[in-house]
C-alpha atoms as a PDB file:
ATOM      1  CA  UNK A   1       0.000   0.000   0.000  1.00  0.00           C
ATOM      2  CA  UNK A   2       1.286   3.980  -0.688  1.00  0.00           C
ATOM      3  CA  UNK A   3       0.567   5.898   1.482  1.00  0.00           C
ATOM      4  CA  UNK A   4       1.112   9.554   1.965  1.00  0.00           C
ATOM      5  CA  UNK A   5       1.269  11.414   5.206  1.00  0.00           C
ATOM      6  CA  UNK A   6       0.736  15.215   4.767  1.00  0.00           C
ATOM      7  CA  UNK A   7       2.430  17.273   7.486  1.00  0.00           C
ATOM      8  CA  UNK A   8       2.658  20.967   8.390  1.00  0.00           C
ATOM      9  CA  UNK A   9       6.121  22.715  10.331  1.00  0.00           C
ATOM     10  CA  UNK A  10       4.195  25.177  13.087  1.00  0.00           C
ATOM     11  CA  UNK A  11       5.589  27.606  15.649  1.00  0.00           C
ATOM     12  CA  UNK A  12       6.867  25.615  18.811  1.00  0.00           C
ATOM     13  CA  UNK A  13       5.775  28.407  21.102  1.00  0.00           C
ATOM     14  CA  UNK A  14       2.939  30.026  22.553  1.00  0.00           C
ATOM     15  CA  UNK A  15       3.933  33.506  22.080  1.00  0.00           C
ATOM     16  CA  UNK A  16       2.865  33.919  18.477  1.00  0.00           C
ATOM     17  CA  UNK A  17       3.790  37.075  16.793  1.00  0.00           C
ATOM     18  CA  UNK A  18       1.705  38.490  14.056  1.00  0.00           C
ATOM     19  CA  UNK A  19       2.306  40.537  11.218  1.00  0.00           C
ATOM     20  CA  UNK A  20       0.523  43.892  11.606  1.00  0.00           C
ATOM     21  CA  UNK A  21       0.316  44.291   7.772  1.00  0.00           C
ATOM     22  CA  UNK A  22      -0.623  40.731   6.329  1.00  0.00           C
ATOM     23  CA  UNK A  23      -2.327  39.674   9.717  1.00  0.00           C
ATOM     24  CA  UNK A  24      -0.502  36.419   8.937  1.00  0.00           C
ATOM     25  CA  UNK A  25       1.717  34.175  11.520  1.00  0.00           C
ATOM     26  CA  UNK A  26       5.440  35.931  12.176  1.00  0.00           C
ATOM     27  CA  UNK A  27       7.821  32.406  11.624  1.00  0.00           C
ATOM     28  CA  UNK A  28      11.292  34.146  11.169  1.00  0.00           C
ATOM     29  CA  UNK A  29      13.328  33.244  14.108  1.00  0.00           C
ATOM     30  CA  UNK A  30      10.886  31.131  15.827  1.00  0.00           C
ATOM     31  CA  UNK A  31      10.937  27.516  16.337  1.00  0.00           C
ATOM     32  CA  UNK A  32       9.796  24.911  14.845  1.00  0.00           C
ATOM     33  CA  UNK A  33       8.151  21.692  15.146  1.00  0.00           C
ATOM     34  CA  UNK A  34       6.245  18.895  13.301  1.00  0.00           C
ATOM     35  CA  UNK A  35       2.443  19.679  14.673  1.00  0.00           C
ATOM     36  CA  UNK A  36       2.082  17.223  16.725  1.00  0.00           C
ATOM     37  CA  UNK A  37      -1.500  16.127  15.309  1.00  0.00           C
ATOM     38  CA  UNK A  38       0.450  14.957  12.149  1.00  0.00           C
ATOM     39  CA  UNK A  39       3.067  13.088  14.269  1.00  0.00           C
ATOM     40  CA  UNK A  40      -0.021  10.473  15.230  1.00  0.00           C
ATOM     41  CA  UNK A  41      -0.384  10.423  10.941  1.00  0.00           C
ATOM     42  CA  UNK A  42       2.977   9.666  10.457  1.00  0.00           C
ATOM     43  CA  UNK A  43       2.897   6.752  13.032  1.00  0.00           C
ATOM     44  CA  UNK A  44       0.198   5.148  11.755  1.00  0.00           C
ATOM     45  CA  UNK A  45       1.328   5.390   8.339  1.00  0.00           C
ATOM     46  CA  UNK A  46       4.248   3.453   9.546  1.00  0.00           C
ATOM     47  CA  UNK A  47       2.073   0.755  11.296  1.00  0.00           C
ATOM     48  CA  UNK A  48       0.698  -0.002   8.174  1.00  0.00           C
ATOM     49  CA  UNK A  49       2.960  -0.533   5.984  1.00  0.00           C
ATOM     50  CA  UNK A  50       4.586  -2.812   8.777  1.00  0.00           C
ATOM     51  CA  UNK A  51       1.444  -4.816   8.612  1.00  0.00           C
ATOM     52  CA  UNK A  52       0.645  -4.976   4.811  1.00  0.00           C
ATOM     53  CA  UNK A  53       3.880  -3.625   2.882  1.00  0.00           C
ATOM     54  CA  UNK A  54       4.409  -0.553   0.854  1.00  0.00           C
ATOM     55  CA  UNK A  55       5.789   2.609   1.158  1.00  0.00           C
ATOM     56  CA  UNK A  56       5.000   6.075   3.253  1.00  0.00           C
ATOM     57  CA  UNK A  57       5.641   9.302   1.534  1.00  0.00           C
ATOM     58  CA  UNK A  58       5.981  12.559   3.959  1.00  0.00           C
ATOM     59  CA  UNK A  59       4.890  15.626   1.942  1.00  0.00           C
ATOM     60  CA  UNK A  60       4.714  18.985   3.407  1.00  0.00           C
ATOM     61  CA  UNK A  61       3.887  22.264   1.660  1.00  0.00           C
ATOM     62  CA  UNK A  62       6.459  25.326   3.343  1.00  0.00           C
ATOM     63  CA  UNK A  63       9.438  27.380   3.116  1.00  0.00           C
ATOM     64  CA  UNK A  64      12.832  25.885   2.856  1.00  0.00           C
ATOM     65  CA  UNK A  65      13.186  25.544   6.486  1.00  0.00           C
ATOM     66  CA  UNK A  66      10.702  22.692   6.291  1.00  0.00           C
ATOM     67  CA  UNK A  67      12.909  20.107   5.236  1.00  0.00           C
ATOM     68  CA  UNK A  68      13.804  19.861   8.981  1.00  0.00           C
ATOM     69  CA  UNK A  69      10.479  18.421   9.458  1.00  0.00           C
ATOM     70  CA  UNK A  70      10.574  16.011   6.899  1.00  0.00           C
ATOM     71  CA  UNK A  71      14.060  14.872   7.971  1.00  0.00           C
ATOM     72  CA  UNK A  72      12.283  14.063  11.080  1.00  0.00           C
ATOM     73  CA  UNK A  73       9.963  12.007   9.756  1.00  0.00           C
ATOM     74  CA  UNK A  74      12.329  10.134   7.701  1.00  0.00           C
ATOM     75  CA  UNK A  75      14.275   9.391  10.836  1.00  0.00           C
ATOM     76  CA  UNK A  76      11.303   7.384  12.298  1.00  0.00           C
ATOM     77  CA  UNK A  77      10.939   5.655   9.296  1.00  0.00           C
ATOM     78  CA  UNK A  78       9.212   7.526   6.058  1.00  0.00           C
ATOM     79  CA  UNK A  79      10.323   6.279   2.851  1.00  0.00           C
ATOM     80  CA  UNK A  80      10.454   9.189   1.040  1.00  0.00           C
ATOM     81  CA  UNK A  81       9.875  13.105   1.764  1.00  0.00           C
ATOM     82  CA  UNK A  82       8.641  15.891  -0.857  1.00  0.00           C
ATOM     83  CA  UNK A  83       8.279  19.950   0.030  1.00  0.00           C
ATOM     84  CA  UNK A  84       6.489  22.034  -1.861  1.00  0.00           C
ATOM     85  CA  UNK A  85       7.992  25.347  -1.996  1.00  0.00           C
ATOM     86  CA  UNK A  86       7.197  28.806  -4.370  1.00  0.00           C
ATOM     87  CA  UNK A  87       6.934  31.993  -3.149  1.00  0.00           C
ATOM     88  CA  UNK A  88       3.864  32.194  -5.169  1.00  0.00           C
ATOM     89  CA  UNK A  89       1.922  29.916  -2.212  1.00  0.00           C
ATOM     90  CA  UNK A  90       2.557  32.449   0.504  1.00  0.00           C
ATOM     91  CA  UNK A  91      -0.069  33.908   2.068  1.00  0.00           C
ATOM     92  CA  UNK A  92      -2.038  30.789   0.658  1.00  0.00           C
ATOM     93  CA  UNK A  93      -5.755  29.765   3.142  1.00  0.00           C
ATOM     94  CA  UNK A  94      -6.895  26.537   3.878  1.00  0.00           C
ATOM     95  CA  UNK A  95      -8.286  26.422   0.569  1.00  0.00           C
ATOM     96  CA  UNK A  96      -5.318  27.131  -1.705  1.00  0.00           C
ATOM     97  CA  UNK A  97      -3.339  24.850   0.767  1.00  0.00           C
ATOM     98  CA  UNK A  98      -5.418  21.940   0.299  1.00  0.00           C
ATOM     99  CA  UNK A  99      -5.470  22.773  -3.531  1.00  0.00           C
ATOM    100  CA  UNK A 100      -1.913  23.153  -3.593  1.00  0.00           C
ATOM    101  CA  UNK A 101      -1.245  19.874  -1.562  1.00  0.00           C
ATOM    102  CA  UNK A 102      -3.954  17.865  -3.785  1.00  0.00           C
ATOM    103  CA  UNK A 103      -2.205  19.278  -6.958  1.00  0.00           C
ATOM    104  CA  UNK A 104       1.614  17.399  -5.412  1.00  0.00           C
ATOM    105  CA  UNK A 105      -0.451  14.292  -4.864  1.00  0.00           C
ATOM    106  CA  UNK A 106      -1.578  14.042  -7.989  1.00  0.00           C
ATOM    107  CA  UNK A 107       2.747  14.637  -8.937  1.00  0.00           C
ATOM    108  CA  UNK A 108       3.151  11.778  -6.487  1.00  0.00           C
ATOM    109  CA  UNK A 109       0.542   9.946  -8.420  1.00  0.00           C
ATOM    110  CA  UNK A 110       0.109   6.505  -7.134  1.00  0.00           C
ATOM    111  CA  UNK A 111      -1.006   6.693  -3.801  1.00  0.00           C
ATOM    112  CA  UNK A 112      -3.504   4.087  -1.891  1.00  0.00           C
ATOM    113  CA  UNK A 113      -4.356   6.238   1.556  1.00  0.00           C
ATOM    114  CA  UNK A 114      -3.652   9.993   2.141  1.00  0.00           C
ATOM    115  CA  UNK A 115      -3.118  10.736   6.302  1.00  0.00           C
ATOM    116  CA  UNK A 116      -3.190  14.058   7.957  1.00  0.00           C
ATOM    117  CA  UNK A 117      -3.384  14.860  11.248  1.00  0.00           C
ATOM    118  CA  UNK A 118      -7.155  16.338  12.729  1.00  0.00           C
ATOM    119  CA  UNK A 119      -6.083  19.635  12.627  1.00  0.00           C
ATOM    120  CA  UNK A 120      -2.884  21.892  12.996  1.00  0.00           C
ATOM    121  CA  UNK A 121      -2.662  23.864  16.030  1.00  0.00           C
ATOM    122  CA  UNK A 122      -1.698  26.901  14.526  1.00  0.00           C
ATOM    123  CA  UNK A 123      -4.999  27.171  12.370  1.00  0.00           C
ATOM    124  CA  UNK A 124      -7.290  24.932  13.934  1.00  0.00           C
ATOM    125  CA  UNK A 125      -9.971  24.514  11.409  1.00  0.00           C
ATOM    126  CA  UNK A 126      -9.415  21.286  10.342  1.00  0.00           C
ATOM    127  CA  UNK A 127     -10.215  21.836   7.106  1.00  0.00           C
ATOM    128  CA  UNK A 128      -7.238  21.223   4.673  1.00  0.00           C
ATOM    129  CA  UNK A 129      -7.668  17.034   5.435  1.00  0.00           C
ATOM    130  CA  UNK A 130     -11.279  17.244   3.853  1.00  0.00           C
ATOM    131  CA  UNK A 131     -10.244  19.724   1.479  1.00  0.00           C
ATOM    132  CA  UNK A 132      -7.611  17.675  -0.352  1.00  0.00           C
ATOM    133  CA  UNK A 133      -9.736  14.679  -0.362  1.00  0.00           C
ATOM    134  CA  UNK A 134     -12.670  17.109  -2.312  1.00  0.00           C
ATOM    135  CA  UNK A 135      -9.992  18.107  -4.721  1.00  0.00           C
ATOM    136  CA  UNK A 136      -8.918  14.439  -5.561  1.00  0.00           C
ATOM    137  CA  UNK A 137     -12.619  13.227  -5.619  1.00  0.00           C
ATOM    138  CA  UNK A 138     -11.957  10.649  -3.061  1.00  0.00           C
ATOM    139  CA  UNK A 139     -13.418   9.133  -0.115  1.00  0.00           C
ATOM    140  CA  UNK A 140     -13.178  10.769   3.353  1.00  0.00           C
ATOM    141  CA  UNK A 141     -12.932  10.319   7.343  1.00  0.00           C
ATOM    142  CA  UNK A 142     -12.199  12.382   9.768  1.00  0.00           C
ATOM    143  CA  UNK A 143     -11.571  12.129  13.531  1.00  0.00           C
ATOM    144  CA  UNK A 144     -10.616   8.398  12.888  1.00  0.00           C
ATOM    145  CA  UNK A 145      -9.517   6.580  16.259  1.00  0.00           C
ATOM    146  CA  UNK A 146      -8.637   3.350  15.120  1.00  0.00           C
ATOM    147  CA  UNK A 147      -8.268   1.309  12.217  1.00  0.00           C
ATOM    148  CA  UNK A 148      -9.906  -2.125  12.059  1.00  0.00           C
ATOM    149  CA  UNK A 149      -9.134  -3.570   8.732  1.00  0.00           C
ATOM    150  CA  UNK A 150      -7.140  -2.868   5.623  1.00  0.00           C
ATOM    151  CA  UNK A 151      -8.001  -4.770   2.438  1.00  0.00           C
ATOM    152  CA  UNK A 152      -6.611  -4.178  -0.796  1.00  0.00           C
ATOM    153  CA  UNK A 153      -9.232  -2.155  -2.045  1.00  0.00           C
ATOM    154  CA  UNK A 154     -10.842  -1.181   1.161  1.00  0.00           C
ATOM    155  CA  UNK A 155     -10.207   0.115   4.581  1.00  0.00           C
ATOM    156  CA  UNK A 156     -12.402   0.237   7.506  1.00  0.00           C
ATOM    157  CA  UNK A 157     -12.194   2.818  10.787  1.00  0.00           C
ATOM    158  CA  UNK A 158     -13.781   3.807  13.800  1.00  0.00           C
ATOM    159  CA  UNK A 159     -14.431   7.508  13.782  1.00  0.00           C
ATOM    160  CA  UNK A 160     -14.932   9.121  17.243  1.00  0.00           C
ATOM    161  CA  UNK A 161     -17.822  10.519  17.981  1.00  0.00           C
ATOM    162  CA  UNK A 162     -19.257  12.667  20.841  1.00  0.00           C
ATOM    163  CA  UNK A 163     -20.399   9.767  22.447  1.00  0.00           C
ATOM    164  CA  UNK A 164     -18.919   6.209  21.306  1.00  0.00           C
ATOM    165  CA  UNK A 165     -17.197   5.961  17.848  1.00  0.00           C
ATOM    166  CA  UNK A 166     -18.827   5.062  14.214  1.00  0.00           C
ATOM    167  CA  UNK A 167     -17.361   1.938  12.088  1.00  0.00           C
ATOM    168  CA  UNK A 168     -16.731   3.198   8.701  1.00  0.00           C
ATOM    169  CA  UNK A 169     -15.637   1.060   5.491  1.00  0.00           C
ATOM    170  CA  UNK A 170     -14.744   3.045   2.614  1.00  0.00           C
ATOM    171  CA  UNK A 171     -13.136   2.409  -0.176  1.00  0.00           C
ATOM    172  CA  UNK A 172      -9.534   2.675  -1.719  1.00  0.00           C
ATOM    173  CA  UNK A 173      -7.993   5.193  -2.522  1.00  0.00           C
ATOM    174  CA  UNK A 174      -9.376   7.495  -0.071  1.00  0.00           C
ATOM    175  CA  UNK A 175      -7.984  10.047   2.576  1.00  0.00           C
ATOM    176  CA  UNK A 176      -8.856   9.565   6.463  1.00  0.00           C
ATOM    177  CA  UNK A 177      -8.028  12.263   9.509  1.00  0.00           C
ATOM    178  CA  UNK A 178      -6.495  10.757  12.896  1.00  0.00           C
ATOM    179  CA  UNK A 179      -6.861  11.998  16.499  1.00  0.00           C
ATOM    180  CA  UNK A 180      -4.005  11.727  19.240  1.00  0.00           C
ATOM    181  CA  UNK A 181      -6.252   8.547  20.216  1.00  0.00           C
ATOM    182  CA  UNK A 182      -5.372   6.377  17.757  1.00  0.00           C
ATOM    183  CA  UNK A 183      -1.535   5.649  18.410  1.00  0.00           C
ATOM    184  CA  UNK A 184       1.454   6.298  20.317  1.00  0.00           C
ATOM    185  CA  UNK A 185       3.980   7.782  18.176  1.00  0.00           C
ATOM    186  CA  UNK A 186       7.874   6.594  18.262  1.00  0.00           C
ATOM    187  CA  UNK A 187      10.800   7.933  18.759  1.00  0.00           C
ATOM    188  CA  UNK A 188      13.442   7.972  16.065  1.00  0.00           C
ATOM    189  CA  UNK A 189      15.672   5.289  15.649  1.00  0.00           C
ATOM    190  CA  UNK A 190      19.686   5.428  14.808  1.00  0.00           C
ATOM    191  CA  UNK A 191      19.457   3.921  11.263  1.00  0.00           C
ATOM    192  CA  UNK A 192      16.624   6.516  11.036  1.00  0.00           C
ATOM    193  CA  UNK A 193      18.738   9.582  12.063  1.00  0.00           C
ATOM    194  CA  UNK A 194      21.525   8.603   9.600  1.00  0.00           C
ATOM    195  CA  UNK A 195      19.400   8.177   6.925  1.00  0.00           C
ATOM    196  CA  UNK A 196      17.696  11.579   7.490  1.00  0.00           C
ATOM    197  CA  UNK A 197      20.905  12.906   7.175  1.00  0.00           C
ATOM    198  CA  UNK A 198      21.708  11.867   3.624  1.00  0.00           C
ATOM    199  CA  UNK A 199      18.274  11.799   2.543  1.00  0.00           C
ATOM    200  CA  UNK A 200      17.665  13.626  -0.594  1.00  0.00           C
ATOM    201  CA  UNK A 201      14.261  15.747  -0.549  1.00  0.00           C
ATOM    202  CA  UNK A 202      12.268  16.326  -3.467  1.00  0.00           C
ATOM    203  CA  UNK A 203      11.505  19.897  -3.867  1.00  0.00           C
ATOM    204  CA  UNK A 204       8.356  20.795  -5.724  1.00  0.00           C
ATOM    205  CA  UNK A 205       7.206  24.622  -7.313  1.00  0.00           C
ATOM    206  CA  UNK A 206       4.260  25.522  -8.632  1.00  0.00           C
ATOM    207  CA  UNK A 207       5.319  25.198 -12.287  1.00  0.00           C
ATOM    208  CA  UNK A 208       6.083  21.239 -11.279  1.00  0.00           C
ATOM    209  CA  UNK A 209       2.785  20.706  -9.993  1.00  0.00           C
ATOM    210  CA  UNK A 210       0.962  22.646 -12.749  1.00  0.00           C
ATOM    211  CA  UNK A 211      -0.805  25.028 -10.080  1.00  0.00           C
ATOM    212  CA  UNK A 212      -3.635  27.523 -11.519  1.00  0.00           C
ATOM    213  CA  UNK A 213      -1.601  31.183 -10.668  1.00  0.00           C
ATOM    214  CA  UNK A 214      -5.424  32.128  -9.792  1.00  0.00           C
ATOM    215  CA  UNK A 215      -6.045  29.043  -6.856  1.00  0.00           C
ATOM    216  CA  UNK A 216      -2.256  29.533  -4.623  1.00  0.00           C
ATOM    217  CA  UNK A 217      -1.583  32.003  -2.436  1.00  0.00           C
ATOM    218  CA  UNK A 218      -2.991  34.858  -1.690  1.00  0.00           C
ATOM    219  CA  UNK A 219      -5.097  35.778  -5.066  1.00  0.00           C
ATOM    220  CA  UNK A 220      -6.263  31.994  -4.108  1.00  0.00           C
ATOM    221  CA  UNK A 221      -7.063  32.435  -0.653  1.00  0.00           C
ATOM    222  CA  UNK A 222     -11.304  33.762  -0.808  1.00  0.00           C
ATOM    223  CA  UNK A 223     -10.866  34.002   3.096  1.00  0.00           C
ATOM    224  CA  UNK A 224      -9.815  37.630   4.141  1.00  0.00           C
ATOM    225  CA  UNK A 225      -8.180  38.278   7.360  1.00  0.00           C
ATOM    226  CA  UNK A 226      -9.489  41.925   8.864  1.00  0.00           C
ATOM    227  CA  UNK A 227      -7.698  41.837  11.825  1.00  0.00           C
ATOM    228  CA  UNK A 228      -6.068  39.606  14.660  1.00  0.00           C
ATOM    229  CA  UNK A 229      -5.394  40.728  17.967  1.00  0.00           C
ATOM    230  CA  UNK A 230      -4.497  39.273  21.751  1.00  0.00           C
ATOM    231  CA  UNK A 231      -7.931  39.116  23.483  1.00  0.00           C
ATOM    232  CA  UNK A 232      -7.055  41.762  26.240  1.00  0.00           C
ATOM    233  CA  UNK A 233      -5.688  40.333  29.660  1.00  0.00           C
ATOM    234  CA  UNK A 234      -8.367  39.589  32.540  1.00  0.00           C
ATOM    235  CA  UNK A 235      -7.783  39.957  35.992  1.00  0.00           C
ATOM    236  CA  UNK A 236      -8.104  37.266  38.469  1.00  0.00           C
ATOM    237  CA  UNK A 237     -11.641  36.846  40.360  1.00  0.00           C
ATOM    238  CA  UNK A 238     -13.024  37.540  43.795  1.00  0.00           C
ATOM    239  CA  UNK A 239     -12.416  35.162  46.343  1.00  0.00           C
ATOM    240  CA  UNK A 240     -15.656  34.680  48.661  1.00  0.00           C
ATOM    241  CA  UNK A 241     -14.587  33.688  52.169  1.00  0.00           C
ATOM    242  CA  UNK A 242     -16.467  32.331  54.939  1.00  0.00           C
ATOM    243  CA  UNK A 243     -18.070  28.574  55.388  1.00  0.00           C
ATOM    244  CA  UNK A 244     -20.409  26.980  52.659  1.00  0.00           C
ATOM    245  CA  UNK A 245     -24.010  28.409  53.838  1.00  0.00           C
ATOM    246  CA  UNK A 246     -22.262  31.762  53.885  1.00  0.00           C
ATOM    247  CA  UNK A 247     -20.360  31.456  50.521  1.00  0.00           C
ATOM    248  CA  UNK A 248     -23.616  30.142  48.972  1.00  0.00           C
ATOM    249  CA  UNK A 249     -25.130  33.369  50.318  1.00  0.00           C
ATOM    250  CA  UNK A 250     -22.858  35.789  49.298  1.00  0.00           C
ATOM    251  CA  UNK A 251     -22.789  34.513  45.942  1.00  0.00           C
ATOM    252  CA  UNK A 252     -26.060  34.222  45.096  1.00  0.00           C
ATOM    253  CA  UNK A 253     -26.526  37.738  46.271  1.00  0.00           C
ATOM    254  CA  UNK A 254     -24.190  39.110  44.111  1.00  0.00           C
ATOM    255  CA  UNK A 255     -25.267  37.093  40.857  1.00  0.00           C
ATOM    256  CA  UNK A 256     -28.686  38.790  41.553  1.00  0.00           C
ATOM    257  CA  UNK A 257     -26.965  42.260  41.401  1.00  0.00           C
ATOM    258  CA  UNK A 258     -25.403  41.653  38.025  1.00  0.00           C
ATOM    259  CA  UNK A 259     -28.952  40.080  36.669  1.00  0.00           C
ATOM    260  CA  UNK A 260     -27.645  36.796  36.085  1.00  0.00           C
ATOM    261  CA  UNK A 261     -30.666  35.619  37.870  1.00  0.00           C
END
């Protein structure tokens, strides 16, 4: 089976900085890491090809800089990395990344099962998995928790739900989300560090993947960014003292002065 593992390289800190002039994510100077939602992707992309064969492709869509991130996940055991890199996908929205990725898939060509993590946790809209699968025209699941059986022309999941989980077959090829449930990632391994090291990455523009100038980047991104800004800084709360009948009390009494009820 080929799979393909899509990752994203996100800031490794809380203290994001934003551009006051593209109200887009500051990344020079900051570090780095694979987002850890796509780290539970690229283990279970390993796990099956250790059960059924194949290979596991790690393709990431970035500046330069990202080929630290697929290095990593060629040191726990990826076959094969690709980064697809143009100045012309900057600025680019969930929707232009998704077309973008979809568009170095179809480069890749013959794939079996595309992975992605749930969500990145720099965006958090969890919206470029289903998006790539709408631009290939293939099956998808989201939110998958386990996989229960992998035929050679179909795969069945659990999908987690809000209460219990939902058994899923679909067919192959098809594209399928994973939550932190679903594995324990590994560590790298020393064969796996030394290969990283010589690996050679495969470095894709838009001319390669035959990108539409009018679906990448920004002048492909519908969604418009007005404004970000730090939600202003509360202050810590009132502390009622006193024993439980008297805390009760004083609460309720002041809930009534602010209308609550």
């Amino acid at each position: 089976m080929n799979i393909v593992v899509c990752i994203k390289q996100v800031p490794a800190t809380t203290e994001v900085k934003i551009n006051p002039e593209t109200n887009t994510l500051v990344r020079e100077g900051v570090e780095s890491i694979v987002n850890p939602f796509d780290m539970y992707a690229i283990e279970e992309g390993l796990r099956i090809k250790e059960k059924v064969g194949g290979t596991v492709t790690v393709l990431t869509m970035g500046p330069p800089q990202a080929e630290t991130a697929l290095k990593e996940a060629i040191s726990l055991g990826c076959d094969e990395a690709v980064l697809v890199s143009d100045r012309a996908f900057a600025g680019s929205d969930t929707l232009a990344t998704a077309y973008t990725l979809a568009r170095s898939i179809k480069k890749i060509d013959d794939f079996d099962l595309i992975i992605c993590g749930k969500q990145a946790i720099d965006g958090d809209t969890a919206q470029v998995g289903p998006g790539i699968a709408e631009e290939l025209n293939v099956p998808c699941v989201t939110y998958v928790k386990k996989i229960e059986k992998i035929e050679e022309n179909m795969i069945c999941v659990e999908r987690m739900m809000e209460e219990g989980y939902a058994v899923i077959q679909l067919p192959v090829p098809c594209l399928i989300t994973v939550v932190k449930e679903i594995n324990e990632p590994r560590l790298p391994s020393l064969r796996g560090m030394m290969k990283a090291k010589k690996v050679q990455i495969t470095v894709l523009n838009a001319a390669d993947i035959a990108a539409e100038t009018n679906r990448i980047g920004q002048v492909g991104s519908p969604t418009l960014v007005s404004k970000i800004f730090a939600p202003p800084f509360k202050e810590g709360g009132e502390m009622i003292v006193g024993d439980v009948g008297e805390q009760v009390e004083e609460l309720s009494k002041k809930l009534k002065e602010t209308k609550v009820i």
